[in-house]
PDB file of N, CA and C in Angstrom:
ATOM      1  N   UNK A   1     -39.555 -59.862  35.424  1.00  0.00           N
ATOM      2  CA  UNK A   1     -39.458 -58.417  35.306  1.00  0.00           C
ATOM      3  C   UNK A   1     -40.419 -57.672  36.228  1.00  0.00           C
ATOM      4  N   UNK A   2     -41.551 -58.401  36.401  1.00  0.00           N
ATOM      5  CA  UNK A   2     -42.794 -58.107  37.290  1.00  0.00           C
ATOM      6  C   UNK A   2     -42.236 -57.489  38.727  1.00  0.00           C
ATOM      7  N   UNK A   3     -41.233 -58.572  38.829  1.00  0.00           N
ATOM      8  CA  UNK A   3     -40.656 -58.751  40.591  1.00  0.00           C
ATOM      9  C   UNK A   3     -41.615 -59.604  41.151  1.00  0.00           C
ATOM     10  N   UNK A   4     -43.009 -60.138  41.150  1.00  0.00           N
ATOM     11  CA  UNK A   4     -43.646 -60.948  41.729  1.00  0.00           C
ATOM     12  C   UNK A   4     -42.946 -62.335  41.438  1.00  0.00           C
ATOM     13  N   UNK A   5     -43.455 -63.506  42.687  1.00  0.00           N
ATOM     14  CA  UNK A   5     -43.259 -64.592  42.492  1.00  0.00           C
ATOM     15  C   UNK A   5     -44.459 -65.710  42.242  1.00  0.00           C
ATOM     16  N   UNK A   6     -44.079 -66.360  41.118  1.00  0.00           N
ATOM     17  CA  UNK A   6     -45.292 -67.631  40.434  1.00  0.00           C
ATOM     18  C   UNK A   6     -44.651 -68.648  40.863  1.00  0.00           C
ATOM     19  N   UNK A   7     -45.306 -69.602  41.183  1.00  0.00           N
ATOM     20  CA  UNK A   7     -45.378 -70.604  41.488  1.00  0.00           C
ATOM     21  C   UNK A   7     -46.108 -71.805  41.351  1.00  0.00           C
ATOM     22  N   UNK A   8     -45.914 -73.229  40.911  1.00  0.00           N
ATOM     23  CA  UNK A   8     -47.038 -74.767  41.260  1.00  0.00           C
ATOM     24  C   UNK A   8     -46.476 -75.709  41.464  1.00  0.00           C
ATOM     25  N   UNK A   9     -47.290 -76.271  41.625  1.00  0.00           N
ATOM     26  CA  UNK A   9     -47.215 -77.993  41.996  1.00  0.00           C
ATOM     27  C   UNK A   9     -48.074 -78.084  43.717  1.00  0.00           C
ATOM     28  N   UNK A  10     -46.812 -79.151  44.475  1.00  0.00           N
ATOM     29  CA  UNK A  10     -47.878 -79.995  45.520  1.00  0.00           C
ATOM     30  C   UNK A  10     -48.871 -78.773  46.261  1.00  0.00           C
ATOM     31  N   UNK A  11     -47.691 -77.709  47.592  1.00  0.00           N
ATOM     32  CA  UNK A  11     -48.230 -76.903  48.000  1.00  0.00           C
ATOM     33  C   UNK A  11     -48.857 -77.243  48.957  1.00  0.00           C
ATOM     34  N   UNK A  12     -48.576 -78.579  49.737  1.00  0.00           N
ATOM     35  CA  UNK A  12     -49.357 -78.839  50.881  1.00  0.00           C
ATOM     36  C   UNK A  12     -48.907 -78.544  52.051  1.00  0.00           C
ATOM     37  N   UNK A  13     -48.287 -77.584  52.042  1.00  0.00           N
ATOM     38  CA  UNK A  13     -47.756 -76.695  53.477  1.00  0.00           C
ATOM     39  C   UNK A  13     -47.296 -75.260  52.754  1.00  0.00           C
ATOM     40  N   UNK A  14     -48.373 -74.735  51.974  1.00  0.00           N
ATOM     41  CA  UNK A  14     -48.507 -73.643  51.643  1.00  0.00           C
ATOM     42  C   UNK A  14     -47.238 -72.786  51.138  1.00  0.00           C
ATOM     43  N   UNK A  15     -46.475 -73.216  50.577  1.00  0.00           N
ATOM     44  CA  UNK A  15     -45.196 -72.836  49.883  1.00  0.00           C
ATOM     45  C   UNK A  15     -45.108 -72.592  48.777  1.00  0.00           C
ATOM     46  N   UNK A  16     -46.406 -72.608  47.890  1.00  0.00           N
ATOM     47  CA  UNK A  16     -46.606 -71.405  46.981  1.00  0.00           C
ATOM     48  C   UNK A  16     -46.732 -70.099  47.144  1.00  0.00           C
ATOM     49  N   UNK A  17     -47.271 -69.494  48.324  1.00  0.00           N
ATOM     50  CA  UNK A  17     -46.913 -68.256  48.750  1.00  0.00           C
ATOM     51  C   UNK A  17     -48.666 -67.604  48.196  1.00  0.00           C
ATOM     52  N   UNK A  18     -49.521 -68.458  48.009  1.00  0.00           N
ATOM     53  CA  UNK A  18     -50.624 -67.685  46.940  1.00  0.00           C
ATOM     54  C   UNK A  18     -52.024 -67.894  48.211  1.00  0.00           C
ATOM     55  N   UNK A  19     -51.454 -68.204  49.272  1.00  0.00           N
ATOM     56  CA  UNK A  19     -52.606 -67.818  50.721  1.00  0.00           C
ATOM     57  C   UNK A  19     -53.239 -69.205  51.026  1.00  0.00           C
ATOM     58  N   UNK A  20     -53.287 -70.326  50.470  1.00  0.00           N
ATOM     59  CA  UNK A  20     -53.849 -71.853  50.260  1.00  0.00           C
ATOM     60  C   UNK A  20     -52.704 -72.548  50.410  1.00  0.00           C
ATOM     61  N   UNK A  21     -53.122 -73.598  50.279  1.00  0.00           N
ATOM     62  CA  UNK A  21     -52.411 -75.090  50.544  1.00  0.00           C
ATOM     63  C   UNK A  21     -53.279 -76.046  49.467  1.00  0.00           C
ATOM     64  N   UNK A  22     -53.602 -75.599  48.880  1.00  0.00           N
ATOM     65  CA  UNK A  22     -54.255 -76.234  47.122  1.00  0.00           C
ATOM     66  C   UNK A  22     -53.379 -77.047  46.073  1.00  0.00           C
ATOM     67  N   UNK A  23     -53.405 -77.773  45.875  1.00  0.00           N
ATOM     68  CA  UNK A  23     -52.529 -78.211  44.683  1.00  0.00           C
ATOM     69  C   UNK A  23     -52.585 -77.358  43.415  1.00  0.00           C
ATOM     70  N   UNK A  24     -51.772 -77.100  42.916  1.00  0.00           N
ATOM     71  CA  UNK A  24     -51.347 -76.270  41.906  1.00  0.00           C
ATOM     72  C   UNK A  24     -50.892 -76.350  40.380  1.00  0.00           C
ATOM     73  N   UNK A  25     -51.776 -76.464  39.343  1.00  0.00           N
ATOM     74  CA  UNK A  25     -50.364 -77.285  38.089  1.00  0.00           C
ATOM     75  C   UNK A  25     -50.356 -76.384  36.969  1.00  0.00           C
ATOM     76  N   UNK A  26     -50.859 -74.969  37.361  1.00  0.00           N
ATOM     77  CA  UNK A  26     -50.368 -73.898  36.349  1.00  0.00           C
ATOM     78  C   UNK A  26     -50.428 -72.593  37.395  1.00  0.00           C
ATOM     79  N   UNK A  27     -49.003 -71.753  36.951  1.00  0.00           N
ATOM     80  CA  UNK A  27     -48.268 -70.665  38.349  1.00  0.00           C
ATOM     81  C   UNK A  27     -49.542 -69.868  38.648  1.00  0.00           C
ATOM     82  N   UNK A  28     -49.023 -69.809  39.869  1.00  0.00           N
ATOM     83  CA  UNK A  28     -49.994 -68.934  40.362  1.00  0.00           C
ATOM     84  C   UNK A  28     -48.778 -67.996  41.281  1.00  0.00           C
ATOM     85  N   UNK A  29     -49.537 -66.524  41.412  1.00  0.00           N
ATOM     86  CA  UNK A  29     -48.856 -65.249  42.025  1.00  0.00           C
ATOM     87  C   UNK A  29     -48.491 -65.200  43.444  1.00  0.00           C
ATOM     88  N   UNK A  30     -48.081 -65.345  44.633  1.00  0.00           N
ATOM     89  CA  UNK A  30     -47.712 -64.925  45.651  1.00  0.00           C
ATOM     90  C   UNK A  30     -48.665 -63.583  46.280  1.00  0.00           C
ATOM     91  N   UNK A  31     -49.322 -64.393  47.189  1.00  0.00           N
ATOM     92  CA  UNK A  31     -50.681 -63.306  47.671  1.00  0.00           C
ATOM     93  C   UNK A  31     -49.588 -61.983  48.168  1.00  0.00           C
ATOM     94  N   UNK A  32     -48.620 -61.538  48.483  1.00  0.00           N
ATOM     95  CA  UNK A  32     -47.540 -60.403  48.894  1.00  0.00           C
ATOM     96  C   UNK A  32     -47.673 -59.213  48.202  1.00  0.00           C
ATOM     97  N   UNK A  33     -47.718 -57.774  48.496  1.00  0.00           N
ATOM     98  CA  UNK A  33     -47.457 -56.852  47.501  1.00  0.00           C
ATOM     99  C   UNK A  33     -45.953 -56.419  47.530  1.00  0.00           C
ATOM    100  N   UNK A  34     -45.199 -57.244  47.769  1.00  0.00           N
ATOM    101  CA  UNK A  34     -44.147 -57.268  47.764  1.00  0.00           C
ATOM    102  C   UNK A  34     -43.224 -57.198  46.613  1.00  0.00           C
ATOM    103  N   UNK A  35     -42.258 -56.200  45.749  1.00  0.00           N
ATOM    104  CA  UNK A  35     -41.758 -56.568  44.877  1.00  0.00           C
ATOM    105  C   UNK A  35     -40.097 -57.301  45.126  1.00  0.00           C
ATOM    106  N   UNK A  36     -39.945 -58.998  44.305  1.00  0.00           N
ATOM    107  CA  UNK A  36     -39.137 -59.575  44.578  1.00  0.00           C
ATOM    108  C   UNK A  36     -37.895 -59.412  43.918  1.00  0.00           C
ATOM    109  N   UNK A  37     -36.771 -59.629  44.348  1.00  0.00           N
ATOM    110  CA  UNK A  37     -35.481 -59.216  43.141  1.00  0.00           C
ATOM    111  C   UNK A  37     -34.772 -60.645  43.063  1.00  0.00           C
ATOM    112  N   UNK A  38     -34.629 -61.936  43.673  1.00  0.00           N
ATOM    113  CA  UNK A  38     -34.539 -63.081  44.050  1.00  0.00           C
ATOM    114  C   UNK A  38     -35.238 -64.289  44.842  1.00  0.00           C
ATOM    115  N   UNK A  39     -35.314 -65.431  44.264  1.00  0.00           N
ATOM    116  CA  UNK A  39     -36.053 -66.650  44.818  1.00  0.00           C
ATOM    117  C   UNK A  39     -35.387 -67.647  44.976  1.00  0.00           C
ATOM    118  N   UNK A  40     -35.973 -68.131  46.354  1.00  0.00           N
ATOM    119  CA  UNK A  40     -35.310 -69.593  46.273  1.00  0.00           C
ATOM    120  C   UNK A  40     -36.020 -71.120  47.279  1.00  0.00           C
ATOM    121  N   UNK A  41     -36.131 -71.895  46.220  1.00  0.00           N
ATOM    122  CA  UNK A  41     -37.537 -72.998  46.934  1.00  0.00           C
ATOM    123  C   UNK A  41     -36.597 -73.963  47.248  1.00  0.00           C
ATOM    124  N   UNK A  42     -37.140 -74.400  48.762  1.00  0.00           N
ATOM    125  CA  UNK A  42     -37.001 -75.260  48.985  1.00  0.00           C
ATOM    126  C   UNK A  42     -38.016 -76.437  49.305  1.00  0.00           C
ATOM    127  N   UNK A  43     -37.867 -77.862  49.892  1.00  0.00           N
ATOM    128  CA  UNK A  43     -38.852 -79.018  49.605  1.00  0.00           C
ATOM    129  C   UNK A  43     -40.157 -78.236  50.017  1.00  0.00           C
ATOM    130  N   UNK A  44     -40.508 -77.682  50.969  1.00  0.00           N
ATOM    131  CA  UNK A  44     -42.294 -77.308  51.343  1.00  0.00           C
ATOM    132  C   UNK A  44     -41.890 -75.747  52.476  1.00  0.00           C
ATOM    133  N   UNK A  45     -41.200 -74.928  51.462  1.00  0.00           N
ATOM    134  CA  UNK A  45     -40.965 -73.687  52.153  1.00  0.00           C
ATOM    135  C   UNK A  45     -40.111 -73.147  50.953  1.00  0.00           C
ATOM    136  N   UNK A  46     -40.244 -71.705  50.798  1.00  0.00           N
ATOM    137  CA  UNK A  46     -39.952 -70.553  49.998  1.00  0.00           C
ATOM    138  C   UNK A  46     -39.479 -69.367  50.621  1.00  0.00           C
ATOM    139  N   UNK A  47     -38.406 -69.038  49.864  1.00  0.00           N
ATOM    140  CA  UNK A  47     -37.657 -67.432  50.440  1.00  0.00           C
ATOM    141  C   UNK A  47     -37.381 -67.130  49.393  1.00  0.00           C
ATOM    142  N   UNK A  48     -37.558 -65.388  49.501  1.00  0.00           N
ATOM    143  CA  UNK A  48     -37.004 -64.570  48.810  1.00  0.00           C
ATOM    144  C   UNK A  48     -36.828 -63.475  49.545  1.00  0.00           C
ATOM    145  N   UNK A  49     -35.744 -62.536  48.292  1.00  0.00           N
ATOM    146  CA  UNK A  49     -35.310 -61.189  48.987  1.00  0.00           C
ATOM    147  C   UNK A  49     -35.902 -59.996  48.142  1.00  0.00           C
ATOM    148  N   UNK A  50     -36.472 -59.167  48.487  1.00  0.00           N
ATOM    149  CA  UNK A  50     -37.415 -57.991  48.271  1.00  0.00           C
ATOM    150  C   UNK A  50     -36.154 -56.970  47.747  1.00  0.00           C
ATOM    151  N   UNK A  51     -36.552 -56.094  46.723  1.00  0.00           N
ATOM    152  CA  UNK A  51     -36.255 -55.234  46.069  1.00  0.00           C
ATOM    153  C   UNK A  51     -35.702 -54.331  47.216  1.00  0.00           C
ATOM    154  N   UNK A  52     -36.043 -54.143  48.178  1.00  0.00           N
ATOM    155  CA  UNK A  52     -35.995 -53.138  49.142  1.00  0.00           C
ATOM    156  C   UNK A  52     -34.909 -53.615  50.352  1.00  0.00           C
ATOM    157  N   UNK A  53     -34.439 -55.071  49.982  1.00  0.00           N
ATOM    158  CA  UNK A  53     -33.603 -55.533  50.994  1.00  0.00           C
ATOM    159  C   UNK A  53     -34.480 -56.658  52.172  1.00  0.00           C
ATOM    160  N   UNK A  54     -35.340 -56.545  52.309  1.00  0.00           N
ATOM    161  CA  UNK A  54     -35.843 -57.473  53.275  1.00  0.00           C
ATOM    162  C   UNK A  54     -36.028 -58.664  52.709  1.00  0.00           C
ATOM    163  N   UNK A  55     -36.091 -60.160  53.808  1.00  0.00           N
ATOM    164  CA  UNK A  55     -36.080 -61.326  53.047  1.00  0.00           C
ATOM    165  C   UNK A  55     -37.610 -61.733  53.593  1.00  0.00           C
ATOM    166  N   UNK A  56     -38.347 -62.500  52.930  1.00  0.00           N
ATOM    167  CA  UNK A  56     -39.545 -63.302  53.185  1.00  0.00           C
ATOM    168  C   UNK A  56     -39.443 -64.806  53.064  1.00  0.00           C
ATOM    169  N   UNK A  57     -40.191 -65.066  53.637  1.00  0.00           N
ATOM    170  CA  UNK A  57     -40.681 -66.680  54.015  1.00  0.00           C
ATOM    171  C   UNK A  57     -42.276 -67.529  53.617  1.00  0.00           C
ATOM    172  N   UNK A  58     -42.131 -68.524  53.131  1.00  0.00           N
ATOM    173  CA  UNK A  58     -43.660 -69.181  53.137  1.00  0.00           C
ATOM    174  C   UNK A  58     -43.439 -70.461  53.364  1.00  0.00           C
ATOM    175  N   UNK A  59     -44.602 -70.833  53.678  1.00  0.00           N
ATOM    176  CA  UNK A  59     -44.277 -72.744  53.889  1.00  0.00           C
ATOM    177  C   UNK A  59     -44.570 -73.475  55.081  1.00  0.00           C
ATOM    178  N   UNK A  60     -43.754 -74.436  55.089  1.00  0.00           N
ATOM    179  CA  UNK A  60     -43.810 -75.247  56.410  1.00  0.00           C
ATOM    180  C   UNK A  60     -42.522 -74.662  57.169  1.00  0.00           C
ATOM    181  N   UNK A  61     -43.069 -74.742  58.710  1.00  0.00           N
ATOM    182  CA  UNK A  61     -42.032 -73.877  59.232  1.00  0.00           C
ATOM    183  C   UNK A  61     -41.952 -74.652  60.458  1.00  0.00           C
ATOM    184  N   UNK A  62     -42.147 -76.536  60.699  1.00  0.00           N
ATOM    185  CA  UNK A  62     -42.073 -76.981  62.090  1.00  0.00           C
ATOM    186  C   UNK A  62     -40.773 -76.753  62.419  1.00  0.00           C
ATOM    187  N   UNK A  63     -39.798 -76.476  62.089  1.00  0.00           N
ATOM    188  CA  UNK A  63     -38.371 -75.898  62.507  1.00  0.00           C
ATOM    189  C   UNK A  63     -37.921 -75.067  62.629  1.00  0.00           C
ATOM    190  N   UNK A  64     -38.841 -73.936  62.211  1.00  0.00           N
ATOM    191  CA  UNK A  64     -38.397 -72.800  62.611  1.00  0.00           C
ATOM    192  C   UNK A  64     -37.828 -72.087  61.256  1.00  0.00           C
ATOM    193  N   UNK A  65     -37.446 -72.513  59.976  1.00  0.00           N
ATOM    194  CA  UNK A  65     -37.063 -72.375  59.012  1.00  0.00           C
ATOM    195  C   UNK A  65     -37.647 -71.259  58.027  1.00  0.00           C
ATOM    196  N   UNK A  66     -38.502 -70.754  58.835  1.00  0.00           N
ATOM    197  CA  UNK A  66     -39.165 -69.406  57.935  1.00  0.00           C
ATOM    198  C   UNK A  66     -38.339 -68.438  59.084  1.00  0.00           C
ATOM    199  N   UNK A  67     -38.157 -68.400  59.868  1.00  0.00           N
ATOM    200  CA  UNK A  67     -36.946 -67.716  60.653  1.00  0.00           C
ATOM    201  C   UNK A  67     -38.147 -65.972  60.898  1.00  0.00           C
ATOM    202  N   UNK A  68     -39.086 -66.551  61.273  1.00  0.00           N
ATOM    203  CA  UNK A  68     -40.323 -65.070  61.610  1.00  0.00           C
ATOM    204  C   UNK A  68     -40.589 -65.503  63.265  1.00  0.00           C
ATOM    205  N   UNK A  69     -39.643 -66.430  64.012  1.00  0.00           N
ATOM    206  CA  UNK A  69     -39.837 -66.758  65.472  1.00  0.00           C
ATOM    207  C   UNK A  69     -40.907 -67.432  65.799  1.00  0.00           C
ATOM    208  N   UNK A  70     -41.452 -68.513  64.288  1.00  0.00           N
ATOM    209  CA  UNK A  70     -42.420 -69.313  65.115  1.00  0.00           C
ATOM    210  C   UNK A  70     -42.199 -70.501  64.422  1.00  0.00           C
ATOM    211  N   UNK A  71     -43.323 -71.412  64.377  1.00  0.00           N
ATOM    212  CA  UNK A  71     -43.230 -72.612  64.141  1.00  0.00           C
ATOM    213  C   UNK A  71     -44.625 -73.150  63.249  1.00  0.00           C
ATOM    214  N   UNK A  72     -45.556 -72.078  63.023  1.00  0.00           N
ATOM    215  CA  UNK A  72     -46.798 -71.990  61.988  1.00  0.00           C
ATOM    216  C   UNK A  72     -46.206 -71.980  60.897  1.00  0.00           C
ATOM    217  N   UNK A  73     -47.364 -72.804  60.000  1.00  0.00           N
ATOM    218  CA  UNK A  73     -47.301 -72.689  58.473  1.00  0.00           C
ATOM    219  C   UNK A  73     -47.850 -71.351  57.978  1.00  0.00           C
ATOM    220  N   UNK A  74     -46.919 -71.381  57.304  1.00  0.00           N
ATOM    221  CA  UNK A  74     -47.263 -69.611  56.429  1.00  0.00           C
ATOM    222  C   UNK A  74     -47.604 -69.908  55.108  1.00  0.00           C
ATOM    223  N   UNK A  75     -48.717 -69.718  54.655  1.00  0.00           N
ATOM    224  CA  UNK A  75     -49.068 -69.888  53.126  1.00  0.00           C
ATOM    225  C   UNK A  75     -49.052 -68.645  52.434  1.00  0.00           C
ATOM    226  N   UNK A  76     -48.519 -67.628  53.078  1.00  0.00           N
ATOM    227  CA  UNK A  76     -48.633 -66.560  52.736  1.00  0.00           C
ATOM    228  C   UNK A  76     -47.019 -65.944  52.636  1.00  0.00           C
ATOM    229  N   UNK A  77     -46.159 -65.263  52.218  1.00  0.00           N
ATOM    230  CA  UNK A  77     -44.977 -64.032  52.484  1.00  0.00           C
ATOM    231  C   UNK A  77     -45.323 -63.616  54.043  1.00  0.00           C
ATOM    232  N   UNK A  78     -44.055 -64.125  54.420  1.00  0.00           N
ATOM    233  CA  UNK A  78     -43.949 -63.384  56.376  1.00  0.00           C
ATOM    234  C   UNK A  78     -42.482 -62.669  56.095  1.00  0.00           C
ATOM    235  N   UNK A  79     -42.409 -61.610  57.279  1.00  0.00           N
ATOM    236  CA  UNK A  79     -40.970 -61.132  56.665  1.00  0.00           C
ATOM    237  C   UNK A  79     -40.465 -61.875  57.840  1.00  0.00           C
ATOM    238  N   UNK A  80     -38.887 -61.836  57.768  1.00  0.00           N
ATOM    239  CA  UNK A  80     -37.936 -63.090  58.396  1.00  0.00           C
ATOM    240  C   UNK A  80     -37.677 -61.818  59.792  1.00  0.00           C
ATOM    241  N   UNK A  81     -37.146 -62.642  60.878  1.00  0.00           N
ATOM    242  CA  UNK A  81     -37.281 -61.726  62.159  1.00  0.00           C
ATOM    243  C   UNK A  81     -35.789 -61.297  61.578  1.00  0.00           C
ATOM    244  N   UNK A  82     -35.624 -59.939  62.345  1.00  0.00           N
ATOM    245  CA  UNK A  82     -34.148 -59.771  62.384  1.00  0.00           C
ATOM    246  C   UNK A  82     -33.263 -60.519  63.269  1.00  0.00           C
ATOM    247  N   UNK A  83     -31.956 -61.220  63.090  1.00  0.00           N
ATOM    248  CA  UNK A  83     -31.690 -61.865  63.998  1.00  0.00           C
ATOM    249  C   UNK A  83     -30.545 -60.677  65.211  1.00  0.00           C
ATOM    250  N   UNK A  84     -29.573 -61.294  65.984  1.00  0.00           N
ATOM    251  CA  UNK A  84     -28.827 -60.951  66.858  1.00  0.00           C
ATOM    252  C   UNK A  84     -27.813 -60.369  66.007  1.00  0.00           C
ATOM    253  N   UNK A  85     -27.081 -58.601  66.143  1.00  0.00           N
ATOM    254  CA  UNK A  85     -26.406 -58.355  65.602  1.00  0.00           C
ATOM    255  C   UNK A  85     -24.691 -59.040  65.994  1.00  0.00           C
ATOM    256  N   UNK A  86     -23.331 -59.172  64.622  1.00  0.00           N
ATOM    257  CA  UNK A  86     -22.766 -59.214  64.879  1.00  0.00           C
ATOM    258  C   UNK A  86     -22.764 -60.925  64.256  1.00  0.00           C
TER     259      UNK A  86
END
């Protein structure tokens, strides 16, 4: 109801979203002042979509999979680049 996102466990490519890469085994908040309206985890990276329409990213990103045009770990909410219209 908050709209924030909690999160635990491994977290060793910062995909709790809470600014660390700490192990985790009771939720912790998403460092973002972002309010969320949907989530969705994957193995060592996190997205969601913001109340406001924009989507965010955390995690491991050697593929590019936080989709913010790089290839850094984000332990933090990045917003996703816009891509090519059409």
């Amino acid at each position: 109801n908050s709209g924030q996102v909690l999160c635990w466990g491994r977290n060793n490519r910062g995909q709790l979203g809470d600014g660390s890469t700490e192990r985790r085994t009771r939720p912790v908040q998403d460092t973002g002042s972002v309010t969320f309206r949907s989530v969705s985890g994957g193995a060592e990276h996190t997205c969601a979509l913001a109340s406001d329409g924009r989507t965010f990213c955390w995690g491991a990103n050697q593929n590019g999979q936080l989709g913010d045009g790089s290839k850094q770990v984000r332990p933090s909410p990045v917003p996703v680049a816009a891509g090519p219209a059409g």
